[in-house]
Protein backbone atom coordinates (compact mmCIF):
# COMPACT_ATOMS: atom_id res chain seq x y z
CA UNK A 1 0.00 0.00 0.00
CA UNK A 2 0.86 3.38 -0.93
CA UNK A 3 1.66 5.86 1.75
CA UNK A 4 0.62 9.26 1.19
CA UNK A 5 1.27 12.69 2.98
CA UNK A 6 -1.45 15.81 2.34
CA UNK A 7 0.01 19.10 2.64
CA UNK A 8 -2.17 22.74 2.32
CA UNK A 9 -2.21 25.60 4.53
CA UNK A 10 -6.20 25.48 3.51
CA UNK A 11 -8.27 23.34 5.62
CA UNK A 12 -10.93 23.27 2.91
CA UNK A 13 -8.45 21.43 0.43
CA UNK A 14 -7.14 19.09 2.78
CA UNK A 15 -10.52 17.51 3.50
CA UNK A 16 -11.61 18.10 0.03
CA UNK A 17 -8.70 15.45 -1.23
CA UNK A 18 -8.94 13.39 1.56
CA UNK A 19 -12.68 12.54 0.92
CA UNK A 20 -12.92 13.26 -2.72
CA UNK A 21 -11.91 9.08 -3.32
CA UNK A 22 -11.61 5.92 -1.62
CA UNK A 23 -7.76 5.93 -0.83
CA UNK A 24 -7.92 2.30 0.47
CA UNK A 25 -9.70 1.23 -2.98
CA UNK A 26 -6.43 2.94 -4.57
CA UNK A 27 -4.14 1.11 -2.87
CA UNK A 28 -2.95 4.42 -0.80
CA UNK A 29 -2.70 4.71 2.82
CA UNK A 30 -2.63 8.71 3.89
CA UNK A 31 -0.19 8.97 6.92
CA UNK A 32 -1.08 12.53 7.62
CA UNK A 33 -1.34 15.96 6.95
CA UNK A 34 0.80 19.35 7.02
CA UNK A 35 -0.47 22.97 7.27
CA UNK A 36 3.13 24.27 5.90
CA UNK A 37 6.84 23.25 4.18
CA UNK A 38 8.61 23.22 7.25
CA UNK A 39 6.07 21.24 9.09
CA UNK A 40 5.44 18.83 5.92
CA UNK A 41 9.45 18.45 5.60
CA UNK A 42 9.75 16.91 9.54
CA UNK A 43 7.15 14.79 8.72
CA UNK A 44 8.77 13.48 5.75
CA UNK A 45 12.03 13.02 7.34
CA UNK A 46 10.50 11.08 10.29
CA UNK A 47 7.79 8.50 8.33
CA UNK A 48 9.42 8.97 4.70
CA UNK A 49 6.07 8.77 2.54
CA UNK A 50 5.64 7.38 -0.79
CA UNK A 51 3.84 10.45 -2.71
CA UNK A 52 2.80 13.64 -1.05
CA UNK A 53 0.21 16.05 -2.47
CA UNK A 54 1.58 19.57 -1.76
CA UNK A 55 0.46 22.89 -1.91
CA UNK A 56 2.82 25.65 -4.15
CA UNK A 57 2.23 28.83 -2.37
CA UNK A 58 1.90 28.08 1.85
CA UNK A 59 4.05 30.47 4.60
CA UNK A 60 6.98 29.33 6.55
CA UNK A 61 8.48 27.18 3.32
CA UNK A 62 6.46 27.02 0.48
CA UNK A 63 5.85 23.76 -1.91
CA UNK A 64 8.40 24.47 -4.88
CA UNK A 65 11.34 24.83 -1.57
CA UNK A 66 10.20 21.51 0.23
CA UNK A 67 10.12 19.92 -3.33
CA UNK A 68 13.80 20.61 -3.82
CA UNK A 69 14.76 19.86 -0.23
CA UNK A 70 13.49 16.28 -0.58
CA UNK A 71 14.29 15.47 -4.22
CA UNK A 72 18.03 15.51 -2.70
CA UNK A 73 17.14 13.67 0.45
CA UNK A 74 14.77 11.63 -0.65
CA UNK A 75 14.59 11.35 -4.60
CA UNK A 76 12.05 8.38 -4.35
CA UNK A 77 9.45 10.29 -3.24
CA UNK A 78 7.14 11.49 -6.25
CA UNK A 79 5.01 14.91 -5.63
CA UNK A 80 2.24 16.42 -7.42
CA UNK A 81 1.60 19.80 -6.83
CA UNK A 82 -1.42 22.09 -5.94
CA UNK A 83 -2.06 25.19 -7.66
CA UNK A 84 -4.12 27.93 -8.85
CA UNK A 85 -4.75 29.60 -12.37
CA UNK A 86 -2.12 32.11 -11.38
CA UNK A 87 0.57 30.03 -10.71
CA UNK A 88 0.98 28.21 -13.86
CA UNK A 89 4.24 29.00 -14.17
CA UNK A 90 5.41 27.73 -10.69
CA UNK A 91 3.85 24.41 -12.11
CA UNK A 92 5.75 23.98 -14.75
CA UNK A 93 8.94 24.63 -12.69
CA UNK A 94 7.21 22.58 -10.86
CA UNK A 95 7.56 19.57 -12.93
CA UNK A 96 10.94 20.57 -14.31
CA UNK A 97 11.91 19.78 -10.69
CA UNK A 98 10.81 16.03 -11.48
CA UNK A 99 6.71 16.68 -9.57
CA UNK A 100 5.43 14.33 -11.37
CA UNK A 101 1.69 16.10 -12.03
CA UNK A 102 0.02 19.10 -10.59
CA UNK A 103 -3.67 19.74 -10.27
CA UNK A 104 -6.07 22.99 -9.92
CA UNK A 105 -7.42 23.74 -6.82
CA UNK A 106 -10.40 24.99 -8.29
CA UNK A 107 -11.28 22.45 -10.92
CA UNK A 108 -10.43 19.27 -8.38
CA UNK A 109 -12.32 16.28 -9.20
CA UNK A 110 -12.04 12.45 -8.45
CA UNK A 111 -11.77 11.41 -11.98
CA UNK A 112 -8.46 13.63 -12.67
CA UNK A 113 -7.15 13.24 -8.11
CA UNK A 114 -7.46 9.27 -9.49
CA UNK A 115 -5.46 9.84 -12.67
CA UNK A 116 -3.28 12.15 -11.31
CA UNK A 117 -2.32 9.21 -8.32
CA UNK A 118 -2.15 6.54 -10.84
CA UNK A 119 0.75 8.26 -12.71
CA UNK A 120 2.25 8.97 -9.49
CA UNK A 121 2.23 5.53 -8.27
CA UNK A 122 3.77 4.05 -11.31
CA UNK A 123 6.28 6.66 -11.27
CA UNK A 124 7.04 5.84 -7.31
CA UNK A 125 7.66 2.02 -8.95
CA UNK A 126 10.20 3.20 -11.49
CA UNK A 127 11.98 5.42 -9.43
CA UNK A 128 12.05 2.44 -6.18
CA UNK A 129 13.45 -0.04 -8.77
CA UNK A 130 16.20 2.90 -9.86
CA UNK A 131 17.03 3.21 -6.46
CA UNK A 132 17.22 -0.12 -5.61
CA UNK A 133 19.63 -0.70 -8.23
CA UNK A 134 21.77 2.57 -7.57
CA UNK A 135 22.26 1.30 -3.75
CA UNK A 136 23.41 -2.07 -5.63
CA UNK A 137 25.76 -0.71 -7.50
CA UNK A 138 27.01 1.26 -4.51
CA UNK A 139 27.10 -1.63 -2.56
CA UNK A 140 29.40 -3.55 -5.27
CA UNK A 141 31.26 -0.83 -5.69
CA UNK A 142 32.46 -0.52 -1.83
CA UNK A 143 32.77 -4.26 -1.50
CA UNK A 144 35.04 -3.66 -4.84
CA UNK A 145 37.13 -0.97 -2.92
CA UNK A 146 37.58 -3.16 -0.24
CA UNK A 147 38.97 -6.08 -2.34
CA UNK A 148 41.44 -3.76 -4.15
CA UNK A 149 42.40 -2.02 -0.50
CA UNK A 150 43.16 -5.59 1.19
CA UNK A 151 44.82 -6.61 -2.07
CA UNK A 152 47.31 -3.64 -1.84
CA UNK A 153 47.81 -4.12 1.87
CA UNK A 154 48.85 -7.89 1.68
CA UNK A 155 51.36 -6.63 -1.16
CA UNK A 156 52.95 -4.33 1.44
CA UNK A 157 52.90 -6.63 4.49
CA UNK A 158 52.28 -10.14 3.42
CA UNK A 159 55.39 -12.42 3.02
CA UNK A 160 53.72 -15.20 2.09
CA UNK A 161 54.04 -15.61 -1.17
CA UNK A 162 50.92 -17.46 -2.46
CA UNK A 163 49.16 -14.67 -0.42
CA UNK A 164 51.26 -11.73 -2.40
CA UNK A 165 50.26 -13.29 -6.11
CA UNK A 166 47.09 -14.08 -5.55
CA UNK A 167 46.79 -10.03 -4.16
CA UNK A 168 49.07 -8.98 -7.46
CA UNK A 169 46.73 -11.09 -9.38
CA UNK A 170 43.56 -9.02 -8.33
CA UNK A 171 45.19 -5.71 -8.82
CA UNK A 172 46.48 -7.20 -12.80
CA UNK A 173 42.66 -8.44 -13.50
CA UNK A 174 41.64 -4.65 -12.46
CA UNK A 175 44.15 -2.96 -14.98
CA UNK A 176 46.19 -1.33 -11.85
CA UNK A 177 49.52 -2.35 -12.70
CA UNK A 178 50.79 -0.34 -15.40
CA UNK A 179 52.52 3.03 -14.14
CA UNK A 180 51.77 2.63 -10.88
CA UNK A 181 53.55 4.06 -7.71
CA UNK A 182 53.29 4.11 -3.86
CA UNK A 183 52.95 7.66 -2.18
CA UNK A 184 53.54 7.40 1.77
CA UNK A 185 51.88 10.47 3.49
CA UNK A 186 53.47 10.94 7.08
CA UNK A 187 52.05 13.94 8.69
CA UNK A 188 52.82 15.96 12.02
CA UNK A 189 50.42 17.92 13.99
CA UNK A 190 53.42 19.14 17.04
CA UNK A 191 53.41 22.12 15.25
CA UNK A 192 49.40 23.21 15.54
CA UNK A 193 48.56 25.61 18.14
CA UNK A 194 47.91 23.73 21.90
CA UNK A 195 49.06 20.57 19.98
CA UNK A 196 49.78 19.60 23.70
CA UNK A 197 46.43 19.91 24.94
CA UNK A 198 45.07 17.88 22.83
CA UNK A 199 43.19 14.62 23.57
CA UNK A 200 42.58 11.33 21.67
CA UNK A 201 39.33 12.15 20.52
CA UNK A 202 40.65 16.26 19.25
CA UNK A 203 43.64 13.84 17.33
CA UNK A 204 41.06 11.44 15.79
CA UNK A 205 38.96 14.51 14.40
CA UNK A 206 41.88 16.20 12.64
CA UNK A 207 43.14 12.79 11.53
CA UNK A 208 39.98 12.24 10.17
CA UNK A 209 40.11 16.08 8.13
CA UNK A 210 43.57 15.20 7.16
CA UNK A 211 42.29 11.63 5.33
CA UNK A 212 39.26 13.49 3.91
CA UNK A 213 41.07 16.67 2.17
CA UNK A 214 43.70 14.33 0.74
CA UNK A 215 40.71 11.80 -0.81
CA UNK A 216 39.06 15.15 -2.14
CA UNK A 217 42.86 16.21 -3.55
CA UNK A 218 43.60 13.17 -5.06
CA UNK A 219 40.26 12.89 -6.74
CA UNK A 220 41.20 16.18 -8.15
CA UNK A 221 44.62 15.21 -9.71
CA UNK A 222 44.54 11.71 -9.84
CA UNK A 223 40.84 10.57 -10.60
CA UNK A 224 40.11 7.15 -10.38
CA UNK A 225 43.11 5.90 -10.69
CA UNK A 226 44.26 6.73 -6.74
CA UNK A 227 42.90 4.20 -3.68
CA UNK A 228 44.32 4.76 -0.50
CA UNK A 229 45.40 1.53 1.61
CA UNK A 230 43.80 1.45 4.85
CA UNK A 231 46.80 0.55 7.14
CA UNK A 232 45.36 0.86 10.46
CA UNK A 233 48.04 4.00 11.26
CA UNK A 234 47.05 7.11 12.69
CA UNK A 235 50.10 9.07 11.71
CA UNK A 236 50.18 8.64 8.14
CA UNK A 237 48.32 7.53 4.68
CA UNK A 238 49.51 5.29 2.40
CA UNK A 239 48.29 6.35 -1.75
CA UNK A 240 48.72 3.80 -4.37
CA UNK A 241 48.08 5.04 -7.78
CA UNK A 242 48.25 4.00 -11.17
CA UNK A 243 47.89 4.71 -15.13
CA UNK A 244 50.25 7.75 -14.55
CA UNK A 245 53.45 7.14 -16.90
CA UNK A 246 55.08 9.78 -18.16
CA UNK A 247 52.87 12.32 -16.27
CA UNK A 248 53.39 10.55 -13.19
CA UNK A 249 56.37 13.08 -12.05
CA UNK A 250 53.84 16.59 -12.36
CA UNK A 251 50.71 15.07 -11.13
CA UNK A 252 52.96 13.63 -7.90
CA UNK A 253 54.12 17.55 -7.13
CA UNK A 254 50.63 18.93 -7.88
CA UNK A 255 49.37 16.62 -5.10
CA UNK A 256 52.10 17.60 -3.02
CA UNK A 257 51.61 21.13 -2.82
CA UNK A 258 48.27 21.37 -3.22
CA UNK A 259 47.96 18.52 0.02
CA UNK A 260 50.76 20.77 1.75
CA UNK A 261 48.82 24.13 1.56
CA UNK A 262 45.30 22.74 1.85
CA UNK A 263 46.72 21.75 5.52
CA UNK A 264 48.18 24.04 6.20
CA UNK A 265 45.88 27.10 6.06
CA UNK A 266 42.53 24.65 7.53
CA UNK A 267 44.48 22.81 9.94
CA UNK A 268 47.59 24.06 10.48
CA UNK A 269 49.47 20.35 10.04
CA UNK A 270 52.24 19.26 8.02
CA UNK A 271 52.42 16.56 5.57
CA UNK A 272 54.84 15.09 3.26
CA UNK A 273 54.21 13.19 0.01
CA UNK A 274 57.24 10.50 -0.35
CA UNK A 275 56.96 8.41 -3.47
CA UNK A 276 58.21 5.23 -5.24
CA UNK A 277 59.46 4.93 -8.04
CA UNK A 278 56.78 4.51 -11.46
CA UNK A 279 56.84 0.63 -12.07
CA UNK A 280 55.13 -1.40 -14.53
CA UNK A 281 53.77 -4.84 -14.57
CA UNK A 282 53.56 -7.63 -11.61
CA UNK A 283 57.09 -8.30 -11.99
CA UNK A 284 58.13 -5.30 -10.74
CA UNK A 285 55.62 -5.12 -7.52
CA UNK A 286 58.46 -6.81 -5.02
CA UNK A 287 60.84 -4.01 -6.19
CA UNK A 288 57.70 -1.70 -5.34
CA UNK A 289 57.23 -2.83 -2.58
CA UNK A 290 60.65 -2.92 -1.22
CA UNK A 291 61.38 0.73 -2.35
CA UNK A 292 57.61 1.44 -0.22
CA UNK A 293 58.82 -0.08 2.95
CA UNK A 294 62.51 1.35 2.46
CA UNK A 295 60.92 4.61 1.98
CA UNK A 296 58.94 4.03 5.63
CA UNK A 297 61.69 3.14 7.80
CA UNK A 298 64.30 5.47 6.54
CA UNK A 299 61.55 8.45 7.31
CA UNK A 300 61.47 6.96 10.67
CA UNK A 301 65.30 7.23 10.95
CA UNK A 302 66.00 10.67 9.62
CA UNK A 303 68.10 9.04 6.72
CA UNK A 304 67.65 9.81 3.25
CA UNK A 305 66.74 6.71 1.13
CA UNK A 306 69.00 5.02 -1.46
CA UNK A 307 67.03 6.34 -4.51
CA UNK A 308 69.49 4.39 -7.47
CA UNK A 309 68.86 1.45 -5.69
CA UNK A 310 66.40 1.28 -2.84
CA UNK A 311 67.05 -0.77 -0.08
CA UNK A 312 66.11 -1.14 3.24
CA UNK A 313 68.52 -0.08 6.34
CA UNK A 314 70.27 -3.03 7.60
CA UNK A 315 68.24 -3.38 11.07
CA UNK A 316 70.05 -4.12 14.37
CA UNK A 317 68.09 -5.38 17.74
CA UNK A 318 67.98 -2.73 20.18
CA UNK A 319 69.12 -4.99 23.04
CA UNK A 320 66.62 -3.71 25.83
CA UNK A 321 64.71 -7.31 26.68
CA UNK A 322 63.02 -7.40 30.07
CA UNK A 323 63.66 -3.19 30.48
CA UNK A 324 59.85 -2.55 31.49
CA UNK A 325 60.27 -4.73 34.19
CA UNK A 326 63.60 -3.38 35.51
CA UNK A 327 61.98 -0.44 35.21
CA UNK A 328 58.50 -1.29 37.71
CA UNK A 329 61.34 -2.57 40.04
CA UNK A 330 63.07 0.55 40.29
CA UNK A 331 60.36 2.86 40.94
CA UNK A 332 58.75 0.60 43.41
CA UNK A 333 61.84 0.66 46.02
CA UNK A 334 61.52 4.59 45.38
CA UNK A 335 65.64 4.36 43.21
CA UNK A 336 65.35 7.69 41.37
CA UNK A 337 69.40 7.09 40.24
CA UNK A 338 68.23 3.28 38.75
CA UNK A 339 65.12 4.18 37.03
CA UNK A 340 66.92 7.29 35.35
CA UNK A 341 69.94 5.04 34.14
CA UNK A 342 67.47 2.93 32.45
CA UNK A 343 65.77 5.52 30.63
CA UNK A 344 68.80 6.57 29.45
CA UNK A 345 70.08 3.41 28.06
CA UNK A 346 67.01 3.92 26.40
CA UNK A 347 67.83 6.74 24.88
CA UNK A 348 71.16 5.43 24.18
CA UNK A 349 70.40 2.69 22.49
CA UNK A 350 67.67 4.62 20.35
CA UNK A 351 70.17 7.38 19.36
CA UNK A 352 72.83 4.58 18.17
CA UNK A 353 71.24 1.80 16.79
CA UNK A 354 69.93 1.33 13.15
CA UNK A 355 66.41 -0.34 14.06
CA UNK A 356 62.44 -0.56 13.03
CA UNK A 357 60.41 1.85 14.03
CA UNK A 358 58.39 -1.46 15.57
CA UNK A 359 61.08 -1.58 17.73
CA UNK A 360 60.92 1.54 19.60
CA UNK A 361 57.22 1.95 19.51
CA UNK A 362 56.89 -1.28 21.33
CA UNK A 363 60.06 0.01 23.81
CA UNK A 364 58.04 2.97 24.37
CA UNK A 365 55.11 0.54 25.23
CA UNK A 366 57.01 -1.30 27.60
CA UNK A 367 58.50 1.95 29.42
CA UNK A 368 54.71 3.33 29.46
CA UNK A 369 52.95 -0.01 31.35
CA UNK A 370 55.85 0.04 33.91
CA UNK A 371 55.04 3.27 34.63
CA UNK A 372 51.20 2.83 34.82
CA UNK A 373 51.93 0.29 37.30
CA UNK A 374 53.98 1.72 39.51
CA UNK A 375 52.40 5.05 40.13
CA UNK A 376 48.57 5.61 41.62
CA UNK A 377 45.47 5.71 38.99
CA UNK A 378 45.07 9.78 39.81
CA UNK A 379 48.81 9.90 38.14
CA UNK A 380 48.36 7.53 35.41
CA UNK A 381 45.22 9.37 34.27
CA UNK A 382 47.20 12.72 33.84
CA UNK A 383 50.48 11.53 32.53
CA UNK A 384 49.23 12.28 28.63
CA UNK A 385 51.53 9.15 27.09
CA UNK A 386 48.63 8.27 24.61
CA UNK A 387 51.14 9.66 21.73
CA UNK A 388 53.10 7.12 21.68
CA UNK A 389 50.16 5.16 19.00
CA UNK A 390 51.82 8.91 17.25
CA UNK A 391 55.36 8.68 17.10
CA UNK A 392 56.78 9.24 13.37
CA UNK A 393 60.73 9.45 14.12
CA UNK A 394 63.40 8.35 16.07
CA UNK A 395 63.68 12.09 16.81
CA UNK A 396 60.06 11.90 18.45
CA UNK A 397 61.03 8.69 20.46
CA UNK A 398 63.95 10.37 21.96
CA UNK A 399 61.73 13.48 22.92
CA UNK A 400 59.10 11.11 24.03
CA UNK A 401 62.15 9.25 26.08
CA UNK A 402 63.51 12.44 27.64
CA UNK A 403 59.91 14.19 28.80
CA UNK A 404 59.19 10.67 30.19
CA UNK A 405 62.48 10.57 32.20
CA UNK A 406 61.70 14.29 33.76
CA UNK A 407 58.55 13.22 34.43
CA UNK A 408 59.97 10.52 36.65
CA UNK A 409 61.65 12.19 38.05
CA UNK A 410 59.89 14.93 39.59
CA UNK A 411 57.38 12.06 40.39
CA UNK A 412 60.01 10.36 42.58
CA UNK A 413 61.53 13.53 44.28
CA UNK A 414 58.22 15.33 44.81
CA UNK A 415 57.72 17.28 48.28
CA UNK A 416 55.94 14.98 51.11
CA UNK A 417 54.48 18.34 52.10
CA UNK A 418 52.44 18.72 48.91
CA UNK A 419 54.52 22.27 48.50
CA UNK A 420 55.50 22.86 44.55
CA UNK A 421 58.25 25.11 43.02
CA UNK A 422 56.67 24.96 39.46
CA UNK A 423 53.62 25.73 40.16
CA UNK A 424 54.52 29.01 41.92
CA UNK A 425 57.07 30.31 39.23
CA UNK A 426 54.31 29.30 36.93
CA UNK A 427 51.51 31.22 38.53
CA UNK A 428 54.00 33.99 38.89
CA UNK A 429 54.48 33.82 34.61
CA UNK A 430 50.87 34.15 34.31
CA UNK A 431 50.34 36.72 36.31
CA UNK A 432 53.06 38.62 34.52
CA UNK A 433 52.28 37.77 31.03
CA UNK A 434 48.09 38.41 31.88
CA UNK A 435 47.84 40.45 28.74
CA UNK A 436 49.87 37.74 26.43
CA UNK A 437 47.96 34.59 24.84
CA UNK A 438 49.58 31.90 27.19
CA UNK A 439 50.27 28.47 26.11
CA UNK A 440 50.94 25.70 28.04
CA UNK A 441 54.44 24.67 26.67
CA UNK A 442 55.97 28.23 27.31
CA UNK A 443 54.88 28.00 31.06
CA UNK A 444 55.76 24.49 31.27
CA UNK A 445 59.57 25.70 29.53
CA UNK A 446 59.84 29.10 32.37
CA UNK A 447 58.87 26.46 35.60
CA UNK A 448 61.59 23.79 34.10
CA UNK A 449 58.95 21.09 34.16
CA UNK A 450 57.13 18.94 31.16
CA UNK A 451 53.64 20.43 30.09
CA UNK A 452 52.17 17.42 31.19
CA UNK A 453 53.33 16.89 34.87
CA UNK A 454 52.55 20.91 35.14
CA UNK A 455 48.81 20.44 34.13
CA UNK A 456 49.03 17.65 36.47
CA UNK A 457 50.56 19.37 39.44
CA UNK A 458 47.95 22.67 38.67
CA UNK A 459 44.82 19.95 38.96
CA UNK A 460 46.15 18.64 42.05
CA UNK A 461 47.53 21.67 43.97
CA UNK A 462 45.39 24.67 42.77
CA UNK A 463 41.77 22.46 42.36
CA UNK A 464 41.41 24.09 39.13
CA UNK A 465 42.91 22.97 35.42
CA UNK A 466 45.86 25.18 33.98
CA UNK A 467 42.97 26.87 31.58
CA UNK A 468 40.96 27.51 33.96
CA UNK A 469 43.42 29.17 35.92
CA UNK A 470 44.76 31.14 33.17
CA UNK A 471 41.20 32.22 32.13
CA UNK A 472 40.46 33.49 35.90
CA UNK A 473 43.13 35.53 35.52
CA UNK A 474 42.54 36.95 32.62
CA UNK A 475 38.78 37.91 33.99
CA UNK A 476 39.98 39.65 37.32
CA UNK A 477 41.85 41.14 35.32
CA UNK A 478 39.24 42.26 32.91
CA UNK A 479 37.17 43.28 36.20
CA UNK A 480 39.89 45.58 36.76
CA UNK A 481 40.34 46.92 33.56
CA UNK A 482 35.88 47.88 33.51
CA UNK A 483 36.40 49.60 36.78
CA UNK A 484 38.72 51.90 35.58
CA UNK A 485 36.44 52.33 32.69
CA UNK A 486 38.87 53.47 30.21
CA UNK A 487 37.91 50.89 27.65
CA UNK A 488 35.22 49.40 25.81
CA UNK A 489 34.40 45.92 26.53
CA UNK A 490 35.69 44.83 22.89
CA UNK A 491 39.04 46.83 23.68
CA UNK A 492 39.05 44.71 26.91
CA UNK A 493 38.64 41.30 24.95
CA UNK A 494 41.27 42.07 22.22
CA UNK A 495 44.04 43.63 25.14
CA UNK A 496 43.91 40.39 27.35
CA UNK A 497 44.44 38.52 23.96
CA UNK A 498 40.88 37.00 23.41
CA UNK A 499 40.18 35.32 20.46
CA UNK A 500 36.74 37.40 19.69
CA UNK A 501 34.67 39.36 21.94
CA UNK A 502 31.91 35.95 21.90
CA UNK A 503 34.58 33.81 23.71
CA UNK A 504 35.64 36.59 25.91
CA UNK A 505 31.98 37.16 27.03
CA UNK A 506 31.28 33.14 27.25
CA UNK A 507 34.47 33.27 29.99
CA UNK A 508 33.70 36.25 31.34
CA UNK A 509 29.70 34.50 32.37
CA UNK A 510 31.63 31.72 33.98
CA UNK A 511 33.48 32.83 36.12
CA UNK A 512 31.20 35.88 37.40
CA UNK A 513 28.03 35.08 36.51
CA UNK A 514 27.28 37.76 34.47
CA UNK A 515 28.16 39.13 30.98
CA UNK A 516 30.73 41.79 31.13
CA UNK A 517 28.18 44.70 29.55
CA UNK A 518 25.66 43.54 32.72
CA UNK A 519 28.87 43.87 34.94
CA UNK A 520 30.01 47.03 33.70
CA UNK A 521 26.37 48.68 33.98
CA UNK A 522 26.32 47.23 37.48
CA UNK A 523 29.41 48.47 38.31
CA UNK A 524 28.85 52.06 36.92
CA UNK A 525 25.10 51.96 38.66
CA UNK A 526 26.85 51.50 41.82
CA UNK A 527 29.74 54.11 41.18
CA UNK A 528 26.96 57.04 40.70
């Protein structure tokens, strides 16, 4: 059964359709009425109707709006359209915008409402069975995708080698292997502003821009012949393309810069593009491959990549077996001296050894559960290792390894008394630098402590998060500043270094209780 939605602002029309026929007898169901577009366009969202009868001309949203609203939401749905001898024209817009009829108000009759329904319904068919087969082909066509993705990632990973033909085999019967090339994306987001504040779910977001501006990109450049191999990693993208040849070079630095800038003026990241050579043919896909992985590791290492003959570093174990448990035991009988010497054997070993960036991800792993075990659940909650699932370069590790060593270290030497150095010189910055936008790793760099034991410490000592101590601040200060009333509250916003006058106001409410305009009329109420 047909389901049908009625829509007039005229109560006269909607009962004159409604009992003009026997809907039942026409194998049509009405689900309802609307008195306007808006209302008739929440209804349609909500119980998605097969045909709706809808007035041109009604207030809020009128017909010929909702009509274009739903064709793109809903393009099954077939309308015909209600209309008067004046609005002829509309009607045939109308149609143009795929209404399927439209009828006169004034001449309405069952005959030519029953016609009128019977093209609709056979139009509501055709369009089903179109749609139906569109979300087929959609459906093959990401089940597709996902056979080419897995394909390319067993060539990159797989070592078996019935497992790697059979994957070149799929990417041969799909035409991918003539001029085709591997483009591995690393990208960095240290650089963005309050890069350290961020959380998992802030990282995941941006991630997720970064993936979806370089898919738009490489649609632009590349077209069809681009898929990019889902590896699992957070920190980069991996691009395979194909059917370049000799424009394979130009396209590669188009993507580059255009991928660079795009990032850098919406997010503020950086991203390199770091290619293979062009290869051709399934013979060629080990060499691929190798140059691919080659490519990878020697990123990792800061070490520029053999490019006449590619070849992958010649990988040394780091010698650091059982170090996460030496570690636990260290901190547990309270041997500050021990657990630093570890850490920087550690480092040692990281800064001299030629090894997979496996290796030290899964050191840094180690390090971070020994940790986690040793110290109380109020520390491990604050200690902000989740980067390590980050870490691009050796160069990262070794940051990674010294920030983790500090914060050891003023863990294990902390004042009994609760009493906290850092905390005062930092308060003491703020207070000094009220005016100045104040970030987190500048403080942390004055007090001589990592950002993340100082946001710690400022939780645990002051009651109150470093922001929120900043932002007080900022606000006594901006009481200050309205007393003297020399300046205008958006003067006031832009000299403490607010981002707009909106955020300073939303601040200002919080931690007074009132807007600063309220405050200042208060205050100058009181003064008279």
């Amino acid at each position: 059964m047909y389901q049908v939605l009625l829509v007039d602002d005229e109560t006269i029309i909607l009962s004159g359709i409604k009992f003009l026929i026997d809907w039942e007898k026409q194998n049509c169901n009405i689900i309802g009425s609307a008195r306007n577009g808006r209302d008739a366009l929440e209804k349609i969202r909500n119980h998605t109707p097969d045909i709706v009868f809808c007035d041109i001309k009604m207030p809020v949203m009128d017909g010929m709006e909702l009509l274009q609203i739903v064709n793109e939401e809903f393009p099954s749905v077939v309308f015909i359209m209600l209309t008067n001898f004046q609005e002829f024209s509309l009607a045939r817009e109308a149609l143009r915008l795929h209404a399927v009829d439209y009828l006169l108000k004034a001449q309405l009759e069952a005959n030519a409402l029953i016609k009128s329904l019977s093209n609709a319904k056979k139009e509501y068919d055709n369009r089903a069975k179109l749609f139906k087969s569109e979300s087929l082909a959609r459906y093959l066509d990401v089940k597709n995708k996902e056979l080419l993705q897995d394909a390319c990632l067993t060539l990159i990973f797989e070592t078996d080698q019935k497992a790697f033909m059979a994957a070149s085999g799929i990417l041969q019967n799909h035409h991918m292997l003539s001029g085709y090339s591997f483009l591995y994306l690393p990208f960095d987001l240290s650089e963005m502003p309050d890069a350290l504040l961020f959380n998992q779910k802030d990282r995941r977001q941006i991630q997720d821009w970064i993936r979806e501006l370089a898919q738009r990109i490489s649609e632009q450049i590349f077209g069809e012949q681009a898929l990019f191999v889902a590896t699992g990693q957070t920190d980069c993208l991996i691009l395979f393309i194909w059917g370049q040849k000799e424009k394979a070079p130009a396209s590669i630095a188009l993507f580059q810069k255009k991928l660079s800038a795009t990032l850098s003026k919406i997010v503020q990241a950086k991203c390199l593009t770091i290619n293979t050579g062009l290869y051709y043919g399934e013979q060629q896909l080990l060499s691929c491959r190798e140059e691919l992985l080659s490519i990878i590791e020697c990123y990792y290492m800061g070490i520029e990549p053999d490019t006449e003959q590619p070849k992958r570093p010649d990988f040394k174990p780091l010698g650091l077996s059982g170090i996460g448990d030496r570690l636990f035991a260290e901190i547990n009988c309270h041997n500050v001296t021990g657990a630093v010497l570890l850490l920087e054997k550690a480092e040692e070993s990281i800064r001299s050894t030629i090894h997979q960036k496996s290796q030290a991800i899964w050191l840094c792993g180690e390090l971070f559960r020994a940790v986690g075990k040793a110290i109380n659940k109020e520390q491990e909650s604050t200690m902000g290792f989740h980067e390590i699932d980050n870490l691009m370069t050796r160069q990262q590790v070794l940051f990674w390894l010294e920030k983790t060593k500090k914060y050891l270290k003023e863990m294990m030497c902390q004042n009994p008394l609760g009493y906290s150095e850092p905390v005062e010189k930092a308060k003491q910055y703020i207070e000094e630098h009220v005016e100045e936008h104040i970030r987190l790793q500048e403080v942390a760099d004055y007090a001589a402590i990592s950002p993340a034991y100082l946001s710690s410490l400022f939780k645990k000592q002051s009651g109150q998060s470093f922001i929120d101590f900043v932002n007080q601040k900022k606000i006594e200060k901006a009481q200050q500043l309205i007393h003297e009333g020399n300046y205008r509250i958006n003067e006031i916003a832009y000299q403490l270094s607010f981002e707009n006058a909106y955020y300073f106001t939303k601040v200002f409410r919080k931690f007074t209780g009132t807007t600063p305009s309220n405050y200042q009329k208060k205050y100058c109420k009181n003064d008279r």
